[in-house]
C-alpha atoms as a PDB file:
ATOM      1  CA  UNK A   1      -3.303  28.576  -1.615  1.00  0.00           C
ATOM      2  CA  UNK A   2       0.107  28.395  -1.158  1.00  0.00           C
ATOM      3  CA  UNK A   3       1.830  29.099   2.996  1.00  0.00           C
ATOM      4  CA  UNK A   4       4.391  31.586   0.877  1.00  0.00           C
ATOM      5  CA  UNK A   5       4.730  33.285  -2.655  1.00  0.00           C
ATOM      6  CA  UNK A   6       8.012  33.101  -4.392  1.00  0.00           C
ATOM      7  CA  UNK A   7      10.045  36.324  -4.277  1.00  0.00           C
ATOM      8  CA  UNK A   8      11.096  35.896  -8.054  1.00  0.00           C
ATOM      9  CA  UNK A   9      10.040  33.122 -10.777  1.00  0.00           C
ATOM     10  CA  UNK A  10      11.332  32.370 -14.126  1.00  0.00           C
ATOM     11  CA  UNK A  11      12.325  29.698 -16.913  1.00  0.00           C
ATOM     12  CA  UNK A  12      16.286  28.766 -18.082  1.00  0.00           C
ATOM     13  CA  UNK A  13      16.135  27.022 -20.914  1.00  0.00           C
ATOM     14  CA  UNK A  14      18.151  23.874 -22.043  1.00  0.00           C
ATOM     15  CA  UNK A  15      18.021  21.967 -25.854  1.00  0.00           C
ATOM     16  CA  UNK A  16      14.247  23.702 -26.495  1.00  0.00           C
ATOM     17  CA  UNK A  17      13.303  22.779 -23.144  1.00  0.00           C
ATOM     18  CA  UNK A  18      12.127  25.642 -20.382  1.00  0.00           C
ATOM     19  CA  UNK A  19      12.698  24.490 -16.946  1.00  0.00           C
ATOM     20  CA  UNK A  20      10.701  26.533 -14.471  1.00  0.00           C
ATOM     21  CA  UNK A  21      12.425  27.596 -11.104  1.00  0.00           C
ATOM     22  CA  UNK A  22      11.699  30.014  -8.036  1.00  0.00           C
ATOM     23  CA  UNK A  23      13.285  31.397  -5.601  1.00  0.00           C
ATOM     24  CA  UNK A  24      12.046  32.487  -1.685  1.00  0.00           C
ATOM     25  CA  UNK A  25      13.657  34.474   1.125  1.00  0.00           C
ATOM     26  CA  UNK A  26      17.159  35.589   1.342  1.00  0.00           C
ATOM     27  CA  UNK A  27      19.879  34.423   3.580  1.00  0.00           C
ATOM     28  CA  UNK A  28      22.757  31.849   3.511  1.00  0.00           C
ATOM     29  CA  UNK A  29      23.282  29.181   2.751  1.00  0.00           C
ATOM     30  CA  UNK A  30      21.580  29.012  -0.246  1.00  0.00           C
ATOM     31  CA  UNK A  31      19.636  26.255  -0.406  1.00  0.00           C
ATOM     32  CA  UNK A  32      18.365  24.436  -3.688  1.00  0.00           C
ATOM     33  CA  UNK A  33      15.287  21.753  -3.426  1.00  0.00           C
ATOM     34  CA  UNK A  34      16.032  19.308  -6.587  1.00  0.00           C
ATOM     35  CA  UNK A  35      13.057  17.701  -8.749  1.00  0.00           C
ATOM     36  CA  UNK A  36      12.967  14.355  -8.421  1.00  0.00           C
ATOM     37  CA  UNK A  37      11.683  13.520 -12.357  1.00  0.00           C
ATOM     38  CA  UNK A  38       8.560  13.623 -14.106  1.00  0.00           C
ATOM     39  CA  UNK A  39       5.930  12.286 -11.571  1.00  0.00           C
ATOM     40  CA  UNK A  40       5.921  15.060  -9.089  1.00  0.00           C
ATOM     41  CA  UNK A  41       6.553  18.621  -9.678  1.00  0.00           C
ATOM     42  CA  UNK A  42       8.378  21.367  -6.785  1.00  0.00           C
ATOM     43  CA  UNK A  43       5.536  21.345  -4.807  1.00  0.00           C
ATOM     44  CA  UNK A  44       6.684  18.453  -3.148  1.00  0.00           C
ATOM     45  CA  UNK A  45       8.789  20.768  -1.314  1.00  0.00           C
ATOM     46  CA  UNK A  46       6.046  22.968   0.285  1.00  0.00           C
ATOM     47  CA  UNK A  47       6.374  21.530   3.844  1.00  0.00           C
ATOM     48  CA  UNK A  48      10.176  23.099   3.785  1.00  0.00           C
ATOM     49  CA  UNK A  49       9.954  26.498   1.285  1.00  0.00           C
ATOM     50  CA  UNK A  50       8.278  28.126   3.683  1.00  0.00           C
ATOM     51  CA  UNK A  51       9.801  27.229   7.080  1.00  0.00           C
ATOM     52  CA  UNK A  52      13.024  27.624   5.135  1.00  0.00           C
ATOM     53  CA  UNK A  53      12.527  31.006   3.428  1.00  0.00           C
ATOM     54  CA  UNK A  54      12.389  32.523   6.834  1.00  0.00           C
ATOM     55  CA  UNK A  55      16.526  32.616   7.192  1.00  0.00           C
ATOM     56  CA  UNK A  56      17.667  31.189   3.912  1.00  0.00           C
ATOM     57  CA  UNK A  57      17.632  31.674   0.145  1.00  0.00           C
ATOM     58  CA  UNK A  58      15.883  28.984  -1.057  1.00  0.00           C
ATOM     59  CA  UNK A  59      15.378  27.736  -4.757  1.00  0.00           C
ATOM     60  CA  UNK A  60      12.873  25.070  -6.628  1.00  0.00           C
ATOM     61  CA  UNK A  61      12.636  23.729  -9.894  1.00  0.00           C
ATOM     62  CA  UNK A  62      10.303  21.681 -11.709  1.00  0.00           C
ATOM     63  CA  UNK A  63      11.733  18.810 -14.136  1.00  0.00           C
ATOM     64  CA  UNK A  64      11.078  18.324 -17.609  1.00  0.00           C
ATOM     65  CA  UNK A  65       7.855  17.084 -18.470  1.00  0.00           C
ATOM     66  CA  UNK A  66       6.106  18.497 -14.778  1.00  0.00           C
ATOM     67  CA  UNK A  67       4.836  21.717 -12.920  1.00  0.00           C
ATOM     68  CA  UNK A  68       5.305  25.079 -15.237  1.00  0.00           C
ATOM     69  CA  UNK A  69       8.310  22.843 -17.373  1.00  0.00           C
ATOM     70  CA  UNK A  70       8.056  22.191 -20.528  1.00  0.00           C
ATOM     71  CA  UNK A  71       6.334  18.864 -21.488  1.00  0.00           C
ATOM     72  CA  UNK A  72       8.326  16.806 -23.660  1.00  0.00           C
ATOM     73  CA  UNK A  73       8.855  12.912 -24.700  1.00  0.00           C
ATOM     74  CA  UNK A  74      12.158  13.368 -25.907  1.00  0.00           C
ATOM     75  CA  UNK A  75      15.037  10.993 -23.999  1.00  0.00           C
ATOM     76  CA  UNK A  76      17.628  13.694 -23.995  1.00  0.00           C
ATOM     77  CA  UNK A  77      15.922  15.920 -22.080  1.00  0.00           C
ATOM     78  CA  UNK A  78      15.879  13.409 -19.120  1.00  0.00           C
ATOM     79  CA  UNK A  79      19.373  12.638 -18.793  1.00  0.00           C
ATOM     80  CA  UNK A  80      21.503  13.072 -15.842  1.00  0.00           C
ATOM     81  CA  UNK A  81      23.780  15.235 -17.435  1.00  0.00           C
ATOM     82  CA  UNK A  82      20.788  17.740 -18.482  1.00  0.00           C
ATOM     83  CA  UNK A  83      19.189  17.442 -14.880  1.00  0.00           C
ATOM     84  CA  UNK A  84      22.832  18.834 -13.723  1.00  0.00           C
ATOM     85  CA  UNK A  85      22.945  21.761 -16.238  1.00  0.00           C
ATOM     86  CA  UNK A  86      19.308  22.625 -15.419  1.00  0.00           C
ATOM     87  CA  UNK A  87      20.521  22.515 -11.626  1.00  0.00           C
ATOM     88  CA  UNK A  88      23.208  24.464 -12.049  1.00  0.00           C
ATOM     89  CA  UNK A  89      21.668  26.582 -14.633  1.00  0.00           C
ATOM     90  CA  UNK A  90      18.929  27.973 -12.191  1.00  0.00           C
ATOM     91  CA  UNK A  91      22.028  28.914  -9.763  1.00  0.00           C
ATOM     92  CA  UNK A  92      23.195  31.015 -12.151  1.00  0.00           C
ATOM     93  CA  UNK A  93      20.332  32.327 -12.948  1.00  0.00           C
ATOM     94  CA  UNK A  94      19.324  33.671  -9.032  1.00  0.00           C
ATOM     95  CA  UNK A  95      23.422  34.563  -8.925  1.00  0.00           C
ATOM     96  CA  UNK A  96      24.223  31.703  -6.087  1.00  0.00           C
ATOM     97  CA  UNK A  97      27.728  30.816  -6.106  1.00  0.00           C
ATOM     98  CA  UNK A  98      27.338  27.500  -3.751  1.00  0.00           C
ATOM     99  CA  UNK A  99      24.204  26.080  -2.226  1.00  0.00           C
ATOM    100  CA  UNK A 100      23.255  22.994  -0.014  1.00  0.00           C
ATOM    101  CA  UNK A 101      21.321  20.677  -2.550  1.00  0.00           C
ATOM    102  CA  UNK A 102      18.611  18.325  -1.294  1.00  0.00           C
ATOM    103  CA  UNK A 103      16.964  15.330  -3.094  1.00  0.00           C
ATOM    104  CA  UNK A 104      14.493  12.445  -2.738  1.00  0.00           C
ATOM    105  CA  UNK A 105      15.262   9.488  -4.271  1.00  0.00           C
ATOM    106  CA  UNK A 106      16.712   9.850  -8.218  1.00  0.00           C
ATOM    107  CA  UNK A 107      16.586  13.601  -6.612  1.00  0.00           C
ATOM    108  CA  UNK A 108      19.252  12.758  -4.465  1.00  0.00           C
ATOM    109  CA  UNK A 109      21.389  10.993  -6.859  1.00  0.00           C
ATOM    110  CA  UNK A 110      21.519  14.010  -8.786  1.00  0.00           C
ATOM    111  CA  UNK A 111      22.840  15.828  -5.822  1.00  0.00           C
ATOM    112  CA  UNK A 112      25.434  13.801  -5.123  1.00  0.00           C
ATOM    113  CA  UNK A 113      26.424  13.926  -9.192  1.00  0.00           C
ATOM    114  CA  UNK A 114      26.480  17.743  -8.802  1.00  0.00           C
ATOM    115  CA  UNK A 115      28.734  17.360  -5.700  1.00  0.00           C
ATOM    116  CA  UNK A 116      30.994  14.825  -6.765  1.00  0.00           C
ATOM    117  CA  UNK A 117      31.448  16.986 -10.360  1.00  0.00           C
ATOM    118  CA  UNK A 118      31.024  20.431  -9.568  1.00  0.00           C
ATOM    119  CA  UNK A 119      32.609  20.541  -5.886  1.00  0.00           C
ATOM    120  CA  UNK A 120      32.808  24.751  -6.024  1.00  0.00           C
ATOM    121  CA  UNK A 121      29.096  24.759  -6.229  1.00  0.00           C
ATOM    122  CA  UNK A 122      27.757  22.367  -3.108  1.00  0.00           C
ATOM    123  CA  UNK A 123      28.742  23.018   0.279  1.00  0.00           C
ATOM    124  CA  UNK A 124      26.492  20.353   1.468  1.00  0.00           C
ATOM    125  CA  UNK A 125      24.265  17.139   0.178  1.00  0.00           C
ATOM    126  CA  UNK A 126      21.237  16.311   2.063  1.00  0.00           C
ATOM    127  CA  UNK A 127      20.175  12.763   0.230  1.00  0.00           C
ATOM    128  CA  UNK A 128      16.399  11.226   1.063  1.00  0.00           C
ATOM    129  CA  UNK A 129      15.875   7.752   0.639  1.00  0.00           C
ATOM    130  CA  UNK A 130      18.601   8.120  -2.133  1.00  0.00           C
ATOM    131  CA  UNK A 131      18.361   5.977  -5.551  1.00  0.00           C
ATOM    132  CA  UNK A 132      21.513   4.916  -6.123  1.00  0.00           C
ATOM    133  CA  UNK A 133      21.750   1.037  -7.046  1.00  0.00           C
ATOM    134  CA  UNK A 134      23.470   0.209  -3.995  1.00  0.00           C
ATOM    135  CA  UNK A 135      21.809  -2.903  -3.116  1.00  0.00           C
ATOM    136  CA  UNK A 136      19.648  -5.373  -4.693  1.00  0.00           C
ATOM    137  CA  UNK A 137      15.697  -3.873  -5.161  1.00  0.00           C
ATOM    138  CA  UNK A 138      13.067  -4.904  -2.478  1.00  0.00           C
ATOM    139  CA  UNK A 139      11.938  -8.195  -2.407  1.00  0.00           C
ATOM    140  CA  UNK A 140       8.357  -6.689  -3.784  1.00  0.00           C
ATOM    141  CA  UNK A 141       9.638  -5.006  -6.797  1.00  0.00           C
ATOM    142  CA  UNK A 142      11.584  -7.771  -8.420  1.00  0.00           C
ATOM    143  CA  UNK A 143      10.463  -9.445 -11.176  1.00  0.00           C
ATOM    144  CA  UNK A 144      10.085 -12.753 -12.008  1.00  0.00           C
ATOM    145  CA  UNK A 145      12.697 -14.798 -13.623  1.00  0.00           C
ATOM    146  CA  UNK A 146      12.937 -13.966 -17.502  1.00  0.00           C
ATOM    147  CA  UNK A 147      10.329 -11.247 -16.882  1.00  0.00           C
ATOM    148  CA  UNK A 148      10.844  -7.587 -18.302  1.00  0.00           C
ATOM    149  CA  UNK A 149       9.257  -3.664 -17.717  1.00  0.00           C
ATOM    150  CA  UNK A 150       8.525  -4.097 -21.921  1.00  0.00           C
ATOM    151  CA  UNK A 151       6.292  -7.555 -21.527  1.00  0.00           C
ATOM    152  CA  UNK A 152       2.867  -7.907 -21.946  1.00  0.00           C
ATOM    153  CA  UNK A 153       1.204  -9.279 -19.020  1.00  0.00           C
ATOM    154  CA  UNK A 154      -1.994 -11.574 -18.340  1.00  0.00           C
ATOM    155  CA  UNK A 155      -3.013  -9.365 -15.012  1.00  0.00           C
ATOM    156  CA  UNK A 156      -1.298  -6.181 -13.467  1.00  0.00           C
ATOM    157  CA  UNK A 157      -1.404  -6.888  -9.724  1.00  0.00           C
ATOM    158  CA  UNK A 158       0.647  -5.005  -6.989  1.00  0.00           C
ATOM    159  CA  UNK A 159       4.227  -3.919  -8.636  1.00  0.00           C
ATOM    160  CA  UNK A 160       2.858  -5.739 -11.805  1.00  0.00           C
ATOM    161  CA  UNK A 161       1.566  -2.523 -12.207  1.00  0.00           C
ATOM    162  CA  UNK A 162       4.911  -1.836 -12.477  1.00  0.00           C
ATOM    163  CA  UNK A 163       4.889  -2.138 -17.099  1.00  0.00           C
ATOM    164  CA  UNK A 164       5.100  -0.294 -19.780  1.00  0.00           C
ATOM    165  CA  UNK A 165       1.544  -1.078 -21.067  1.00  0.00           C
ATOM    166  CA  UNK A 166      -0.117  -0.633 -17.677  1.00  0.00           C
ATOM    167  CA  UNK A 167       1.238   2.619 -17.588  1.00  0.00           C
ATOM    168  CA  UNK A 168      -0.484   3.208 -21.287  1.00  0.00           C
ATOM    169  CA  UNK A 169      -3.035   1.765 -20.988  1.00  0.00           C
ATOM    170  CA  UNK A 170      -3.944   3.282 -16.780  1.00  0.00           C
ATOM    171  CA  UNK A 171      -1.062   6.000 -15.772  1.00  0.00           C
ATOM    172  CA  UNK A 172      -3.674   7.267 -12.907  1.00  0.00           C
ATOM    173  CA  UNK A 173      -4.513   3.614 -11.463  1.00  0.00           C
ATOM    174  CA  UNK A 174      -0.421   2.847 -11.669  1.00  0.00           C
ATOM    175  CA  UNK A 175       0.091   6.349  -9.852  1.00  0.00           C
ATOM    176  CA  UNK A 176      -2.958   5.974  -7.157  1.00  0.00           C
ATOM    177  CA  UNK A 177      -1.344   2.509  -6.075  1.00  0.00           C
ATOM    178  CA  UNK A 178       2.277   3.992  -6.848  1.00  0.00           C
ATOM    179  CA  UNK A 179       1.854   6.819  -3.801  1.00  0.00           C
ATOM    180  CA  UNK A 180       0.240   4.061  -1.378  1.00  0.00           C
ATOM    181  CA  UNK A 181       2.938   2.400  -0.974  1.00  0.00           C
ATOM    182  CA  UNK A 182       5.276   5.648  -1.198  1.00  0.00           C
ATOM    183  CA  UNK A 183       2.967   6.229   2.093  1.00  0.00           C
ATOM    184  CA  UNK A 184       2.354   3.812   4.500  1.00  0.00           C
ATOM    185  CA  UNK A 185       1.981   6.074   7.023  1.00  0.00           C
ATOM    186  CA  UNK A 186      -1.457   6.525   8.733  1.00  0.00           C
ATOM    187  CA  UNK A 187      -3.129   9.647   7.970  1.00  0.00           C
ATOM    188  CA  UNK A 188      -1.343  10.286   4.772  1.00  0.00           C
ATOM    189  CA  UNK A 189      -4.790  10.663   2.730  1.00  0.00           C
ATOM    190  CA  UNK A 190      -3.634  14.811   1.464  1.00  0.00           C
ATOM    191  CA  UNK A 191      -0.263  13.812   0.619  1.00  0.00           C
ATOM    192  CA  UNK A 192      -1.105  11.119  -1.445  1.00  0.00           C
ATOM    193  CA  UNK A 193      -3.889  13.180  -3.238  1.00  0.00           C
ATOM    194  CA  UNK A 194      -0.874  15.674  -3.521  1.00  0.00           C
ATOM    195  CA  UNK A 195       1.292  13.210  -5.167  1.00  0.00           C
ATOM    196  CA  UNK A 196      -1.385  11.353  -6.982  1.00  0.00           C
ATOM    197  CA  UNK A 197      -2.386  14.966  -8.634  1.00  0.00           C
ATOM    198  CA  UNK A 198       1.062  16.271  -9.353  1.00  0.00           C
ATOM    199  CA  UNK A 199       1.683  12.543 -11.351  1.00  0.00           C
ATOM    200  CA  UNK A 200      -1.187  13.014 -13.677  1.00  0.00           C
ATOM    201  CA  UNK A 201      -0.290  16.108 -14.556  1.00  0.00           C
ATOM    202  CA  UNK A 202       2.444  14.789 -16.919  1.00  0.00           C
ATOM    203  CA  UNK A 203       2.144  11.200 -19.143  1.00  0.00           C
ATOM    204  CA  UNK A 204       3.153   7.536 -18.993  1.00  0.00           C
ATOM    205  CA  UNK A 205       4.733   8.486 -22.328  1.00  0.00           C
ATOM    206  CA  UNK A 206       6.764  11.272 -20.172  1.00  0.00           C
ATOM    207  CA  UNK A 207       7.588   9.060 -17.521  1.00  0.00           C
ATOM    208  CA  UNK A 208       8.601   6.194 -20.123  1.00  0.00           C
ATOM    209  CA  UNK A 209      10.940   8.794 -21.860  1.00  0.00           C
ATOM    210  CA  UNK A 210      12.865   9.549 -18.677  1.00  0.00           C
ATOM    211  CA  UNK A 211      12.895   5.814 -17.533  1.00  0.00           C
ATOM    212  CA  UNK A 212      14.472   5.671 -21.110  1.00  0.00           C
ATOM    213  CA  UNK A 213      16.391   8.302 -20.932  1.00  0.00           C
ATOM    214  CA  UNK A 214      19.533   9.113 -23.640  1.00  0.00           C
ATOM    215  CA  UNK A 215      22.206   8.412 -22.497  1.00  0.00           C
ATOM    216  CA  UNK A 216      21.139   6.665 -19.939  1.00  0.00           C
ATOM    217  CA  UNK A 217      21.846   6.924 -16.265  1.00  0.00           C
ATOM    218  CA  UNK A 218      24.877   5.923 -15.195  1.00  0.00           C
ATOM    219  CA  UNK A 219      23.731   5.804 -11.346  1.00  0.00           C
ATOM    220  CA  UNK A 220      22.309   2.363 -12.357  1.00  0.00           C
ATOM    221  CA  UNK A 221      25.403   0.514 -11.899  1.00  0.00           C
ATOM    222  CA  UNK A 222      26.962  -0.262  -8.525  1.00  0.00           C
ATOM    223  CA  UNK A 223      30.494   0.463  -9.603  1.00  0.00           C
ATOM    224  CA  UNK A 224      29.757   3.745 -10.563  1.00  0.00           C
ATOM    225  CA  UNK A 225      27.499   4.673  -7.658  1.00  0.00           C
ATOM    226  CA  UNK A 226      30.200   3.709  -5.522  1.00  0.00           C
ATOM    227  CA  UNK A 227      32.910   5.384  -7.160  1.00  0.00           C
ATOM    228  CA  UNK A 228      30.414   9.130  -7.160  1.00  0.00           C
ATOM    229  CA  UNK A 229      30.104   8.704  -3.559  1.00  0.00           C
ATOM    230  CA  UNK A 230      34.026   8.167  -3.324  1.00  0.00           C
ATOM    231  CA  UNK A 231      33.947  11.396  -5.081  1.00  0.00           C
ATOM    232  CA  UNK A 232      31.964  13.378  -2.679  1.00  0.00           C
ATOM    233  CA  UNK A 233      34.085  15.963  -0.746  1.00  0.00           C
ATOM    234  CA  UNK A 234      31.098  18.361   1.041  1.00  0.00           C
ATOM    235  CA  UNK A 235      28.997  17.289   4.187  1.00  0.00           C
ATOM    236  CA  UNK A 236      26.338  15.006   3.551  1.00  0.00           C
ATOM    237  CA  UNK A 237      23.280  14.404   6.023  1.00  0.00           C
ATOM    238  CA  UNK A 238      21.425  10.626   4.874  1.00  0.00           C
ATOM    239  CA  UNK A 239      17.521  10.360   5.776  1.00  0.00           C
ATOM    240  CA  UNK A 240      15.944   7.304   5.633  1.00  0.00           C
ATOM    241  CA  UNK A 241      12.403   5.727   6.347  1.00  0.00           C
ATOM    242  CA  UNK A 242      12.535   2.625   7.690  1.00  0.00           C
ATOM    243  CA  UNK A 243       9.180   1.563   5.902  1.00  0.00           C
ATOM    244  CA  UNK A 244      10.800   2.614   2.614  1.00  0.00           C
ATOM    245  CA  UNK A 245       9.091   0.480  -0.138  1.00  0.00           C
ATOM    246  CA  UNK A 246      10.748   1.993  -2.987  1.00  0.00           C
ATOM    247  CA  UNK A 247      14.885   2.354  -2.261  1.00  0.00           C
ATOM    248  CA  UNK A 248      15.724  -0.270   0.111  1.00  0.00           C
ATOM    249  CA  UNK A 249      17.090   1.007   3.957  1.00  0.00           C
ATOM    250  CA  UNK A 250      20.494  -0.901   2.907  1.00  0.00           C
ATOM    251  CA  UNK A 251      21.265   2.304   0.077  1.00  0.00           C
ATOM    252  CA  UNK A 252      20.749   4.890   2.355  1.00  0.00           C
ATOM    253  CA  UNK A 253      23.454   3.214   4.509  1.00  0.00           C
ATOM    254  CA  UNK A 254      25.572   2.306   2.042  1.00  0.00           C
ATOM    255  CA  UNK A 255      25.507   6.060   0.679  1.00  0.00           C
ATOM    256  CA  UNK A 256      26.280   7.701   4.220  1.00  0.00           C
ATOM    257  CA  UNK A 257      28.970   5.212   4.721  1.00  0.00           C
ATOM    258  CA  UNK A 258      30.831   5.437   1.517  1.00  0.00           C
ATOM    259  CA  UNK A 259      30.594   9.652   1.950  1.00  0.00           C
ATOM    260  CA  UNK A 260      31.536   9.709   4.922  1.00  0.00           C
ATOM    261  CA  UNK A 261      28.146  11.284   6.092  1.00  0.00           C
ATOM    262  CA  UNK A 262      25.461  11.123   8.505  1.00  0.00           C
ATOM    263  CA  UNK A 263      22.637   8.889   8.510  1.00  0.00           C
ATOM    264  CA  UNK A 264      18.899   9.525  10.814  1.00  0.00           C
ATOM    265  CA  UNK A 265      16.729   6.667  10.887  1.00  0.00           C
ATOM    266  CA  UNK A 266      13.062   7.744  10.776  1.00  0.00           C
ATOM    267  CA  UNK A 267      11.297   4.623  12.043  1.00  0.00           C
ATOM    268  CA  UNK A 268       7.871   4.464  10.455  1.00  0.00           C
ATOM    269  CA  UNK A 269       8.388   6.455   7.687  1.00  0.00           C
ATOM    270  CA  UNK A 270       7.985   5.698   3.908  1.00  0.00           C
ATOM    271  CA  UNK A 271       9.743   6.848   0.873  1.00  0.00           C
ATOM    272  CA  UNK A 272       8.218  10.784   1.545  1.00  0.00           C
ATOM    273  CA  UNK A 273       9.502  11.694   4.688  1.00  0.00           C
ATOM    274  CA  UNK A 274       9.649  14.921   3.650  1.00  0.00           C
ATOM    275  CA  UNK A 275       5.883  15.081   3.034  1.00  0.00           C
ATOM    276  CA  UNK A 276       4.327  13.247   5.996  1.00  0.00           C
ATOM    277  CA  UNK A 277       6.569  14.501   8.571  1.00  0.00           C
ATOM    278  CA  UNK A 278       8.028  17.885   7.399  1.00  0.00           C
ATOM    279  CA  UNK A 279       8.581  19.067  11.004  1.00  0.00           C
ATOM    280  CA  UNK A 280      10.881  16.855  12.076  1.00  0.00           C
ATOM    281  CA  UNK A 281      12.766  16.502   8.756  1.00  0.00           C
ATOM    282  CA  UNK A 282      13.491  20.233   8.575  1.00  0.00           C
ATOM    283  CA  UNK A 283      14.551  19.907  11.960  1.00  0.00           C
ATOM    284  CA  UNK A 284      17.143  17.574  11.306  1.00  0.00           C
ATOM    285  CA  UNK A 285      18.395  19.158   8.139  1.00  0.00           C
ATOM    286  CA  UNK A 286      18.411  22.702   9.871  1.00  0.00           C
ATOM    287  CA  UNK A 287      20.306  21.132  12.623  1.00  0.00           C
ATOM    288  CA  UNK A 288      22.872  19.521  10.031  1.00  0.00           C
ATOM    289  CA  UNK A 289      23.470  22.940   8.298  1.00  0.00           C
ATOM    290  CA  UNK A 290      24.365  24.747  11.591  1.00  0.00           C
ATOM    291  CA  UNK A 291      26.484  21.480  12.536  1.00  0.00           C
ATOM    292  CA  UNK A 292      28.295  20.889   8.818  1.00  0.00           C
ATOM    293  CA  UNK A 293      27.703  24.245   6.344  1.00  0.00           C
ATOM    294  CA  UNK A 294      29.267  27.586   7.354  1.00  0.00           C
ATOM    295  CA  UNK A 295      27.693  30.637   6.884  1.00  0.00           C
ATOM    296  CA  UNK A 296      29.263  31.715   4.727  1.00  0.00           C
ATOM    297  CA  UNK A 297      29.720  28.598   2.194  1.00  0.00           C
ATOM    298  CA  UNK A 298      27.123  29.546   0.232  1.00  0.00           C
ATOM    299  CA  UNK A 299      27.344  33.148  -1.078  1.00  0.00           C
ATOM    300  CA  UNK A 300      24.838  34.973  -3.045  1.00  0.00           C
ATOM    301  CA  UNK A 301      26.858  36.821  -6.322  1.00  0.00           C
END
């Protein structure tokens, strides 16, 4: 059961790839709800379609290789720059001229890459526990000296998990401990099952595609990351949890900072603020669009 039907569905359709979108409600600004990459699908965004719907236009898409896209293990399908076309693509297809973008983590890289490159189209950025290489990983994720994502290991522990031929060999055990720590939060028990369902709905060999991705990201390297945020002209809102164990708290400053945008704090939270505390996060993003977007900066064609 879903709180709210879309009002119109349908596919665009990129290098033999079909990338499924849908839009709900009608009013502006536009507002369009990124995929993240393989492991989840749009439905990640149910705790702010329907709240949203009510006064705005709002649009979803699934990635490659998730939801009602096309499941693929080619690299080029997972590059930035095809993520961008898709984006911008599905626009086009529901005739919106400029729309606030949202991400979670890679999510809201690609937002800020669709600001900082196609300024006509985003009259805002609203960037959730962003993944831009801003900062060295967590303590917990690196690896040991000399050690690689491609080695073969003699036990898969924690982040160990963390391998190429864990993922093979146990893509639902990696994704089951994957989402626990995505959600420390007490209580979380539906979204994980959410997140844990949505992830073995596509492949490790997927996932190891868009890790791999050709050509790869570019939003890997620090010079670059800070040069796209130099690059961003629209308002940005930064939310951060403050129990984040997958982007450190240090890149969601660093992002807000170097755009010139604002940053809220959510003490407790994990990496899926979104999820475990929709209420308050639509809150703060409704608050920045009455604050930062006019009206009218997001016209419907």
């Amino acid at each position: 059961m879903r709180a709210r039907q879309p009002d119109a569905s349908g596919v665009v359709r990129r290098g033999g790839v079909d990338i499924a979108w849908e839009r709900f409600g009608d009013g502006e600004p536009a507002l369009l709800f990124c995929g993240v990459d393989p492991i989840v699908e749009a439905r990640m965004w149910k705790g702010q379609v329907a709240w949203f719907a009510r006064r705005h236009t709002v649009i979803t898409f699934d990635p490659p290789g998730n939801g009602a896209s096309t499941r693929t293990t080619d690299p080029r399908a997972y590059g930035d720059g095809e993520f961008v076309a898709a984006a911008l693509a599905v626009l086009d297809a529901n005739g919106i001229d400029r729309a606030v973008v949202a991400g979670v983590c890679q999510g809201a890289g690609i937002a800020l890459v669709l600001a900082a490159d196609h300024r006509d189209r985003v009259a805002g950025v609203v960037a959730i526990n962003p993944g831009l290489v801003l900062s060295p990983p967590p303590e917990h994720r690196r690896r040991r000296p000399g050690q690689t994502f491609n080695d073969v290991l003699d036990s898969h522990d924690g982040w160990d998990m963390e391998n190429r031929h864990y993922w093979l060999r146990d893509w639902a055990g990696y994704s089951n401990f994957f989402f626990a720590q995505l959600l420390p939060e007490p209580h979380s028990t539906k979204q994980h099952e959410d997140c844990v369902g949505w992830a073995v709905a596509t492949t490790a060999e997927q996932m190891l595609a868009y890790c791999f991705c050709d050509p790869p990201t570019p939003r890997d390297d620090e010079a670059y990351a800070i040069d796209l945020c130099g690059r961003v002209r629209c308002p940005v809102l930064v939310i951060n949890g403050d129990r984040d164990m997958c982007q450190p708290p240090e890149r969601s400053r660093r992002v807000a900072e170097l755009t010139g945008g604002e940053l809220v704090v959510m003490e407790g939270s994990g990496h899926l603020p979104h999820a475990r505390d929709p209420v308050k996060v639509n809150l703060e993003i409704a608050a920045f669009l009455r604050r930062a977007v006019p009206a009218r900066a997001a016209a419907r064609r």
